[in-house]
PDB file of N, CA and C in Angstrom:
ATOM      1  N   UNK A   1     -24.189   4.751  24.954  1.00  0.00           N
ATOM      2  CA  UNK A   1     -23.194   3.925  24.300  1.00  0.00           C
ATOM      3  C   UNK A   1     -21.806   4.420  24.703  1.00  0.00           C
ATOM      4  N   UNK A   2     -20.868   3.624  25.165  1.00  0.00           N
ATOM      5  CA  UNK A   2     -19.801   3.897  25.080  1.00  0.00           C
ATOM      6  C   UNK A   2     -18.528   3.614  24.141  1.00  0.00           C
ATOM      7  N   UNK A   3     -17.209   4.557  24.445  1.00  0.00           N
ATOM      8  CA  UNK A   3     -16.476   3.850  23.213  1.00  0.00           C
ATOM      9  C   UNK A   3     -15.440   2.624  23.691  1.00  0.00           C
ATOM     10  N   UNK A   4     -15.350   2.085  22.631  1.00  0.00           N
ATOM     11  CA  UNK A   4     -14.395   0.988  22.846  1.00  0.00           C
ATOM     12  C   UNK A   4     -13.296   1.344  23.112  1.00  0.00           C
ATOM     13  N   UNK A   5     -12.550   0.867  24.177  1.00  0.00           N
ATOM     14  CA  UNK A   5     -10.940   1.027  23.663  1.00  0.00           C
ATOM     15  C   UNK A   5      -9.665   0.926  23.237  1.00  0.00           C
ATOM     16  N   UNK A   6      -9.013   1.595  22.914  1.00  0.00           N
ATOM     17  CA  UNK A   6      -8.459   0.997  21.405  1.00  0.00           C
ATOM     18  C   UNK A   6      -6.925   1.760  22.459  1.00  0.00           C
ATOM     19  N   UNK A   7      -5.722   0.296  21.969  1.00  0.00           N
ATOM     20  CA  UNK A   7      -4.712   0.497  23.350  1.00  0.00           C
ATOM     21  C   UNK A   7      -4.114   1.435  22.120  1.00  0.00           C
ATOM     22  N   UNK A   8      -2.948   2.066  22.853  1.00  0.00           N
ATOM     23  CA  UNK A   8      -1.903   3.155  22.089  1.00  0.00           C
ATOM     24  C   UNK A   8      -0.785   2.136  21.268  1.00  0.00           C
ATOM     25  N   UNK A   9      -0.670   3.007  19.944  1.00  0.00           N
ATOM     26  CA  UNK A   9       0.335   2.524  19.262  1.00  0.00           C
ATOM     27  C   UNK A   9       1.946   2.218  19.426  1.00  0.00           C
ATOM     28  N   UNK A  10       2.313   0.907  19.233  1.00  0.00           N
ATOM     29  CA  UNK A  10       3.898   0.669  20.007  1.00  0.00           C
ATOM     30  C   UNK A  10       4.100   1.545  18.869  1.00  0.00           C
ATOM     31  N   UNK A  11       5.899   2.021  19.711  1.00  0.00           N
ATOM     32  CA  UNK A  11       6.982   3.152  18.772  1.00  0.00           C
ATOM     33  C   UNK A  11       7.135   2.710  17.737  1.00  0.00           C
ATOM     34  N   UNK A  12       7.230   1.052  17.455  1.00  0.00           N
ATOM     35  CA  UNK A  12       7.538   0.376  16.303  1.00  0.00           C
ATOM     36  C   UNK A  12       6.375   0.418  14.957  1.00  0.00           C
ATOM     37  N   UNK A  13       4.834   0.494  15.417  1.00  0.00           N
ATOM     38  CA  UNK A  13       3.654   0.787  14.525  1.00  0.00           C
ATOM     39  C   UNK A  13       3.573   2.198  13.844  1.00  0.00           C
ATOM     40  N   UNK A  14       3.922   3.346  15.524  1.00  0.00           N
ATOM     41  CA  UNK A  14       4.186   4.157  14.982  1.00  0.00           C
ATOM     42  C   UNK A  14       4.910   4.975  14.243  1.00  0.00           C
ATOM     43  N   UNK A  15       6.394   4.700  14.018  1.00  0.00           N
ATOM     44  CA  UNK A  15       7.396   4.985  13.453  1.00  0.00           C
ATOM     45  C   UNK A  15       7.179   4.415  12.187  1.00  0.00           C
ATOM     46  N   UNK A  16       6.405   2.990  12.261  1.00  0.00           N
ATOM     47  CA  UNK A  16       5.877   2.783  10.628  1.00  0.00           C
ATOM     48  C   UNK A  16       5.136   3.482   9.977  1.00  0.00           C
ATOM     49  N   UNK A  17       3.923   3.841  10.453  1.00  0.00           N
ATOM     50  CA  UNK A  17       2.983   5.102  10.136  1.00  0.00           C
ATOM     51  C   UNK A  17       3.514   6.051   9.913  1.00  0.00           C
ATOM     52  N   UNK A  18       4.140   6.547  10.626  1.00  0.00           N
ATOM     53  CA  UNK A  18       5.050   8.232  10.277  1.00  0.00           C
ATOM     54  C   UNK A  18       5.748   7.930   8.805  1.00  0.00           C
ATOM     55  N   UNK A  19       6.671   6.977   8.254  1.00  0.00           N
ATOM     56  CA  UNK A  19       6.969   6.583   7.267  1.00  0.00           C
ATOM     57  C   UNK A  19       5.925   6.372   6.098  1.00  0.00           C
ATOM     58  N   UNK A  20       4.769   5.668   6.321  1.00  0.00           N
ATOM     59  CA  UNK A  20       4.382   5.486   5.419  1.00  0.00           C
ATOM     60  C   UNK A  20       3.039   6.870   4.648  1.00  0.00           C
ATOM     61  N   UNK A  21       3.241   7.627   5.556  1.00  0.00           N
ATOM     62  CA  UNK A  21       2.840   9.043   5.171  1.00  0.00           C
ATOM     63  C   UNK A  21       3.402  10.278   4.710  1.00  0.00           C
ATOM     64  N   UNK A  22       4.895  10.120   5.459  1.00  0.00           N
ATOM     65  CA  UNK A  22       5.860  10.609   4.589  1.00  0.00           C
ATOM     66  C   UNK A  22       6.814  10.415   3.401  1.00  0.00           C
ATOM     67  N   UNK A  23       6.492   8.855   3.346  1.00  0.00           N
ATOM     68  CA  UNK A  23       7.419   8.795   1.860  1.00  0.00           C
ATOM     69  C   UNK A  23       6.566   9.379   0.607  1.00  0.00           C
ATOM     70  N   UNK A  24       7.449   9.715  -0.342  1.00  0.00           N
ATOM     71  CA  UNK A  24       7.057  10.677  -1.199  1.00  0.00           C
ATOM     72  C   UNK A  24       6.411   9.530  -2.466  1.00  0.00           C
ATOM     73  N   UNK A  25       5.416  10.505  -2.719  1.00  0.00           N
ATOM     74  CA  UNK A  25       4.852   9.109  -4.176  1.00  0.00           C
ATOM     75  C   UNK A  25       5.279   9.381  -5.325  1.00  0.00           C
ATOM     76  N   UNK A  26       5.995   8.441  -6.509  1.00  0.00           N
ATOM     77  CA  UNK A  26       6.440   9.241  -7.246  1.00  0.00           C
ATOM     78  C   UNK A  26       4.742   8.753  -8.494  1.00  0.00           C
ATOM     79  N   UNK A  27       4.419   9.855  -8.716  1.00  0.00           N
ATOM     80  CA  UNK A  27       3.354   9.688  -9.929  1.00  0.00           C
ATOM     81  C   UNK A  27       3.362   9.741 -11.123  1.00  0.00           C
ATOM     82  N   UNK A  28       4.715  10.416 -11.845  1.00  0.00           N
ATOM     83  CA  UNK A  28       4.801   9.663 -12.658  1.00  0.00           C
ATOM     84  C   UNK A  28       5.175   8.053 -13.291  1.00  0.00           C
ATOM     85  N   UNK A  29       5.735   7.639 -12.417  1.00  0.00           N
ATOM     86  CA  UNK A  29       5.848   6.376 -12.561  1.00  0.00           C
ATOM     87  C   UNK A  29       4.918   5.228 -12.166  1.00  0.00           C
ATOM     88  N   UNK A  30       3.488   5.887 -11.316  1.00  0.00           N
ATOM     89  CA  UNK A  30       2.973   4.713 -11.106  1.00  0.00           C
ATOM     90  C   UNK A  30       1.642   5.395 -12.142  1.00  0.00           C
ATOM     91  N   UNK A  31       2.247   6.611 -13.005  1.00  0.00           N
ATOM     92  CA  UNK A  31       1.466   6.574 -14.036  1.00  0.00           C
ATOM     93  C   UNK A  31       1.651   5.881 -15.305  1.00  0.00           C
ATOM     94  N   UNK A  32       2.957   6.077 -15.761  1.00  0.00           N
ATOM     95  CA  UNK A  32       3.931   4.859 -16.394  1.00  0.00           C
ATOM     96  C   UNK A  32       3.311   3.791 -16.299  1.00  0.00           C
ATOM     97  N   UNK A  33       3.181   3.276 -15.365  1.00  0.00           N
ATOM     98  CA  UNK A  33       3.113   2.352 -14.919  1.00  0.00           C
ATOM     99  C   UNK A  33       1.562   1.768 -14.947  1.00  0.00           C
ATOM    100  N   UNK A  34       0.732   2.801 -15.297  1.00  0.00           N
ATOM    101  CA  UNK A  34      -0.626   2.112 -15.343  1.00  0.00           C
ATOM    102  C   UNK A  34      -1.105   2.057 -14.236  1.00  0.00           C
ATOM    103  N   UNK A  35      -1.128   2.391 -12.530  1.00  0.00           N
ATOM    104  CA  UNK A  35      -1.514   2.248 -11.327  1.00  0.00           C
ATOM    105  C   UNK A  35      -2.391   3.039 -11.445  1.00  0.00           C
ATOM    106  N   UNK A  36      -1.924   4.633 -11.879  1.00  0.00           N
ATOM    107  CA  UNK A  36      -2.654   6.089 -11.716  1.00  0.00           C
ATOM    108  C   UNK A  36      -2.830   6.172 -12.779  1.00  0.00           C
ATOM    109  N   UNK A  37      -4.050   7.013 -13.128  1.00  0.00           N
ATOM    110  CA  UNK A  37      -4.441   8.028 -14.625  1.00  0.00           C
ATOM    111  C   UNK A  37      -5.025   9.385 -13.930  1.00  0.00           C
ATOM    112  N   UNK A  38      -4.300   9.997 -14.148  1.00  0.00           N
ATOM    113  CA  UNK A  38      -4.151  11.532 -13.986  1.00  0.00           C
ATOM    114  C   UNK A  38      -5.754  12.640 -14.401  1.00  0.00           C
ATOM    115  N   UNK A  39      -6.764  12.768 -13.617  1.00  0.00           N
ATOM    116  CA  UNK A  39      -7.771  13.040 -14.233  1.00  0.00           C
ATOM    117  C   UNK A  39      -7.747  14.620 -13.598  1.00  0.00           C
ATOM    118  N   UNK A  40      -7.453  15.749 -14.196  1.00  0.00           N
ATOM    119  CA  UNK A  40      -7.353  16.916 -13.640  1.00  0.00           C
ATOM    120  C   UNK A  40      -6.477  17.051 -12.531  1.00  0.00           C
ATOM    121  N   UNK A  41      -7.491  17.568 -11.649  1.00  0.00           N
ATOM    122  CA  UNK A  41      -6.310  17.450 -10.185  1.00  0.00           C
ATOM    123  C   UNK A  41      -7.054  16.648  -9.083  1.00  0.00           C
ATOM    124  N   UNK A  42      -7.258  15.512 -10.513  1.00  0.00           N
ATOM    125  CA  UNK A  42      -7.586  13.942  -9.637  1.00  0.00           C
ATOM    126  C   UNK A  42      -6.437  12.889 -10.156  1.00  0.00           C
ATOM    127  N   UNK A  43      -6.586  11.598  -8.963  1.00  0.00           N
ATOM    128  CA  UNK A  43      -5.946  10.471 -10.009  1.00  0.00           C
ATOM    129  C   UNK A  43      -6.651   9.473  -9.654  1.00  0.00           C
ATOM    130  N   UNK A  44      -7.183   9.306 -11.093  1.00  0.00           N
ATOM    131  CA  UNK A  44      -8.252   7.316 -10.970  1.00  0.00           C
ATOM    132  C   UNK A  44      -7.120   6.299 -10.568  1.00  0.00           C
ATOM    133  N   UNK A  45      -7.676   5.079  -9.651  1.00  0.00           N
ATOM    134  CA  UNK A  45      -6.582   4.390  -9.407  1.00  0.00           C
ATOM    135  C   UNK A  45      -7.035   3.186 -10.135  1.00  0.00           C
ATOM    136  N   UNK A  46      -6.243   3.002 -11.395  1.00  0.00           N
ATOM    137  CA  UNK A  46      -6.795   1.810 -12.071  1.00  0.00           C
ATOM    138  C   UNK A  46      -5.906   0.213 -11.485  1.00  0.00           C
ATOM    139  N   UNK A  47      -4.696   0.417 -11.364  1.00  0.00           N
ATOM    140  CA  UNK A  47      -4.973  -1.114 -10.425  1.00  0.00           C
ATOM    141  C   UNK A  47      -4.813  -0.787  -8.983  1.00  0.00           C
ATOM    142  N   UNK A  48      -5.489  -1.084  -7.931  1.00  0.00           N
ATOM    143  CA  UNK A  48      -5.310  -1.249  -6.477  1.00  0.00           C
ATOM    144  C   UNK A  48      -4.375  -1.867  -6.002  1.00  0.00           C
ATOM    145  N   UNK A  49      -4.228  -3.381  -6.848  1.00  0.00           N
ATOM    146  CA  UNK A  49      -3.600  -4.047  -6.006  1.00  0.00           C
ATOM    147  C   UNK A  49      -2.234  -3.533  -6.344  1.00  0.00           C
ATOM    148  N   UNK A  50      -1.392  -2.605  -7.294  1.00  0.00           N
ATOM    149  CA  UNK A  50      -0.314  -2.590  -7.326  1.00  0.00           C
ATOM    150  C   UNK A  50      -0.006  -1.172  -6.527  1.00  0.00           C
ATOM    151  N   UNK A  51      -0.779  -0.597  -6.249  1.00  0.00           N
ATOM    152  CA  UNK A  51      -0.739   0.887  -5.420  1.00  0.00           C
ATOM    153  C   UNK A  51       0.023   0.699  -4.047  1.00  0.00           C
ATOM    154  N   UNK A  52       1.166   1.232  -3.848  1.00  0.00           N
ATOM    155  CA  UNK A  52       1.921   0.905  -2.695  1.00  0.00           C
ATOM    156  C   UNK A  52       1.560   1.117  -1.512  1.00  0.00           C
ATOM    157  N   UNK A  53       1.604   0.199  -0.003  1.00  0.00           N
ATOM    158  CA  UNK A  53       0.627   0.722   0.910  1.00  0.00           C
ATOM    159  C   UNK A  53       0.858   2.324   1.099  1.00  0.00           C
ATOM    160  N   UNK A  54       1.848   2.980   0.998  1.00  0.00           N
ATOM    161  CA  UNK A  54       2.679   4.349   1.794  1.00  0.00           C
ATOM    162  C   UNK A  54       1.376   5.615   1.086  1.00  0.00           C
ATOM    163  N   UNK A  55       1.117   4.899  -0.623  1.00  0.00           N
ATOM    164  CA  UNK A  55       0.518   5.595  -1.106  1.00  0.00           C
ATOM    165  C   UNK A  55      -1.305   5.368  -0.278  1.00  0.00           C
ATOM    166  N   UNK A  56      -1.675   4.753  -0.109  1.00  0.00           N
ATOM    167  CA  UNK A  56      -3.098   4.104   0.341  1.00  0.00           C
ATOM    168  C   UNK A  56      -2.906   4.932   1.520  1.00  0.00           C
ATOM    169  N   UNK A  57      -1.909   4.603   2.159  1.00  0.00           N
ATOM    170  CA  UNK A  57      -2.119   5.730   3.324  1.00  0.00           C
ATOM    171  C   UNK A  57      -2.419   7.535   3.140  1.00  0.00           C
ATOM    172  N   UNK A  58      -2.029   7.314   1.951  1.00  0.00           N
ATOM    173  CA  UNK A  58      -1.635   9.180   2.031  1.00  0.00           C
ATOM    174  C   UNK A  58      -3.205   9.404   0.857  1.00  0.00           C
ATOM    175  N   UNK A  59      -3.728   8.596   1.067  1.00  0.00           N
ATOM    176  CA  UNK A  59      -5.305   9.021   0.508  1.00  0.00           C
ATOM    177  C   UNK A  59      -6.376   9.958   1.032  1.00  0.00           C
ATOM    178  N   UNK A  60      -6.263  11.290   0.688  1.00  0.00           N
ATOM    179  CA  UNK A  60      -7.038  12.373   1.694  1.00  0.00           C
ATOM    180  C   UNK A  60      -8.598  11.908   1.452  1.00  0.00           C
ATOM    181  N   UNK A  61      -9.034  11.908   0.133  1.00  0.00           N
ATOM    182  CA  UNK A  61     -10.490  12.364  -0.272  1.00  0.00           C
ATOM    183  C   UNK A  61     -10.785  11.330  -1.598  1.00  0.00           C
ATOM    184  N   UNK A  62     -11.772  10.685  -1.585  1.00  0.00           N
ATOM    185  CA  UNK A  62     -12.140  10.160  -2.290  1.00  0.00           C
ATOM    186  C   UNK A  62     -13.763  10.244  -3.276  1.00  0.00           C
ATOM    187  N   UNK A  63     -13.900  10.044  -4.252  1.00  0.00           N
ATOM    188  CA  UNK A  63     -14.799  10.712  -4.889  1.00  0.00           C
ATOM    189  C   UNK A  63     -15.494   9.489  -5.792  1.00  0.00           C
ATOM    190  N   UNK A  64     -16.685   9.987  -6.439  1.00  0.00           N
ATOM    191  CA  UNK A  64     -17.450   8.590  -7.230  1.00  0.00           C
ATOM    192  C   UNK A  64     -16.045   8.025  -8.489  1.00  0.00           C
ATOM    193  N   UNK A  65     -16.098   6.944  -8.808  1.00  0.00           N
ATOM    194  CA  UNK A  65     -15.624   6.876 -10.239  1.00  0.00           C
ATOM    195  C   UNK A  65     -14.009   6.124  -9.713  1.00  0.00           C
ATOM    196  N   UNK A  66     -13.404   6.110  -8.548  1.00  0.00           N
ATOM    197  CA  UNK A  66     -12.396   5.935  -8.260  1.00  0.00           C
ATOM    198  C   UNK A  66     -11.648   6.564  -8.314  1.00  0.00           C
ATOM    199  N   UNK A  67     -11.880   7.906  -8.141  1.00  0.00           N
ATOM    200  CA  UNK A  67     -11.091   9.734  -8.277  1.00  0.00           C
ATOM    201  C   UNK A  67     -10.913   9.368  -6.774  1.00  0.00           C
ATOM    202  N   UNK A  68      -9.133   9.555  -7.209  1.00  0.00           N
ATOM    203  CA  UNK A  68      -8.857  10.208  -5.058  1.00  0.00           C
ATOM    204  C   UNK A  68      -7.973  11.552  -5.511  1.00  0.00           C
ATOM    205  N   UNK A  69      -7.548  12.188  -4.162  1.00  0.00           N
ATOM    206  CA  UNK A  69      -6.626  12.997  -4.131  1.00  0.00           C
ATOM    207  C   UNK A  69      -5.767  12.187  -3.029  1.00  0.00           C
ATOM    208  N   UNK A  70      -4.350  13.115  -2.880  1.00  0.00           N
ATOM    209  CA  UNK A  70      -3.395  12.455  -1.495  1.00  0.00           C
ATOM    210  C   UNK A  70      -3.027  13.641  -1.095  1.00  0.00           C
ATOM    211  N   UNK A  71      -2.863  13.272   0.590  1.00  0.00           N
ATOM    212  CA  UNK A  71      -2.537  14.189   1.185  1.00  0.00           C
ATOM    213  C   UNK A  71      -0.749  14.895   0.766  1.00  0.00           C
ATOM    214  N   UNK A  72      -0.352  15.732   1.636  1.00  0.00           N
ATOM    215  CA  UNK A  72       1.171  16.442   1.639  1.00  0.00           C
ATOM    216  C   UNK A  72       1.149  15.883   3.585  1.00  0.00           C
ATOM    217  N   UNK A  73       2.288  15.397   3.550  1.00  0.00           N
ATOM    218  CA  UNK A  73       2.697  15.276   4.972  1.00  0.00           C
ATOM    219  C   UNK A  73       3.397  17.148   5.475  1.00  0.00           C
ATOM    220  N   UNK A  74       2.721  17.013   6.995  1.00  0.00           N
ATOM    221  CA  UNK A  74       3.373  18.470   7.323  1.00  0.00           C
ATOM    222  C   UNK A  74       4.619  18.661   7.455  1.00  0.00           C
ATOM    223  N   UNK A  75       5.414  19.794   7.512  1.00  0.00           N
ATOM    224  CA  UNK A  75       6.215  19.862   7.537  1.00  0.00           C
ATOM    225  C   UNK A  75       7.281  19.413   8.799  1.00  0.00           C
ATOM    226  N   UNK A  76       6.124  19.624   9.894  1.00  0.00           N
ATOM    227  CA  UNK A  76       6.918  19.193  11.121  1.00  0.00           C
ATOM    228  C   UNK A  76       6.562  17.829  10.950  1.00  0.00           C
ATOM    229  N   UNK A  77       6.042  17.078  10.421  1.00  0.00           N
ATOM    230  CA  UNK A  77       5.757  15.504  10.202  1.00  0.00           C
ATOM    231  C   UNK A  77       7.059  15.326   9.852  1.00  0.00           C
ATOM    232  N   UNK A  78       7.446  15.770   8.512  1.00  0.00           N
ATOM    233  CA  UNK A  78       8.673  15.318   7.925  1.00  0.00           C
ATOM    234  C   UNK A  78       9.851  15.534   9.090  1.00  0.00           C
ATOM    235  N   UNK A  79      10.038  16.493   9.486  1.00  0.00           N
ATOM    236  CA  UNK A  79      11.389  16.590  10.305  1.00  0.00           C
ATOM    237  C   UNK A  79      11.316  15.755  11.323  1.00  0.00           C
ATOM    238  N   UNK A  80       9.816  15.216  11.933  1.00  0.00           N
ATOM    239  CA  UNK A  80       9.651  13.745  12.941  1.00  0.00           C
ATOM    240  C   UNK A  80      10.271  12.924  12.053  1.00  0.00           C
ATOM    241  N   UNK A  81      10.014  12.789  11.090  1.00  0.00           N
ATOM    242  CA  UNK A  81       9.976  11.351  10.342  1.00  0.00           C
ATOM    243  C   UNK A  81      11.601  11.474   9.950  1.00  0.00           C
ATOM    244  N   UNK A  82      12.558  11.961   9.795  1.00  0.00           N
ATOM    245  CA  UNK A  82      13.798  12.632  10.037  1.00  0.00           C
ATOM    246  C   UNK A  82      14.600  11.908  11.356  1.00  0.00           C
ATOM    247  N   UNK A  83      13.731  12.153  12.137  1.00  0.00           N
ATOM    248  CA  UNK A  83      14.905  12.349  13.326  1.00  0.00           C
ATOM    249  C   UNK A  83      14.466  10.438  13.812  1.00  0.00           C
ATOM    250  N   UNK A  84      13.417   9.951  13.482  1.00  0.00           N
ATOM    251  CA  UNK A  84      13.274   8.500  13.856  1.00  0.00           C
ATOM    252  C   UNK A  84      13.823   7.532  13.105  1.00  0.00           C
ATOM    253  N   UNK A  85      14.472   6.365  13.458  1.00  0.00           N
ATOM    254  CA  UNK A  85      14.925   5.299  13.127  1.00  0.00           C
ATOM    255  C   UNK A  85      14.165   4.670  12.129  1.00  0.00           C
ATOM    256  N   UNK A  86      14.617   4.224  10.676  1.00  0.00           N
ATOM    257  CA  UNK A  86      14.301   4.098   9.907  1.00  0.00           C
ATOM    258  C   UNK A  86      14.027   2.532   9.679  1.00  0.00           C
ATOM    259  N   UNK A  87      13.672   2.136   8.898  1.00  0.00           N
ATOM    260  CA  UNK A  87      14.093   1.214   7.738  1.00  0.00           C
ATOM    261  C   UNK A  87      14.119   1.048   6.181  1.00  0.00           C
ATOM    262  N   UNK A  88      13.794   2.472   5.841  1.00  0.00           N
ATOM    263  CA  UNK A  88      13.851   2.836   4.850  1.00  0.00           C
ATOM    264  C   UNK A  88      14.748   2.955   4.033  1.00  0.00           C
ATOM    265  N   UNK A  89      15.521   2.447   3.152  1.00  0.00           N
ATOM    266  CA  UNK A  89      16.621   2.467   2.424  1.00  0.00           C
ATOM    267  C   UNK A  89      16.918   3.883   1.859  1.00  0.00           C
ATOM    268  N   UNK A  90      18.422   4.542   2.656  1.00  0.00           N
ATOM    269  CA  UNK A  90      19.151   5.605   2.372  1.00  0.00           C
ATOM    270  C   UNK A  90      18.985   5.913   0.824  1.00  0.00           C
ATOM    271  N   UNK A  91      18.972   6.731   0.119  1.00  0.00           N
ATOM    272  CA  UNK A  91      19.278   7.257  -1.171  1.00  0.00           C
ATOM    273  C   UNK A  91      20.410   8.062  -1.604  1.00  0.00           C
TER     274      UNK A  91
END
């Protein structure tokens, strides 16, 4: 069997990706908010559809019951994600 191949990501997909792994999730508010419920050093995701993609991306591990964890972007991730052209609204 061989593998398929799968072409390389334009700068524009990828510079989205780099973003959407590095923006930061804020959890209390999408606990507020009813998205997350905080189960140890899990979080059930009770609605999906309101879970932001940036967060869906940063989903390391998933477990029975709808328990995930999320990843931490690396550090040299962040200083990529830094130095590339944004569209992310300044703060």
């Amino acid at each position: 069997m061989t593998a398929e191949y799968t072409p390389p990501l334009s700068r524009e997909k990828l510079v989205e990706e780099i973003e959407k792994i590095t923006t930061p999730i804020d959890f209390d508010l999408l606990i507020k908010d009813q998205v997350l419920e905080k189960v140890g050093t899990w979080y059930r995701i009770k609605d999906e559809g309101r879970l932001p993609d940036y967060a869906k991306a940063q989903i390391q591990t998933l477990k029975s019951g709808g328990l995930v964890k999320f990843s931490k972007p690396s550090k040299t991730l962040e200083k990529l994600a830094q130095k590339l052209p944004s569209k992310r609204p300044i703060k």
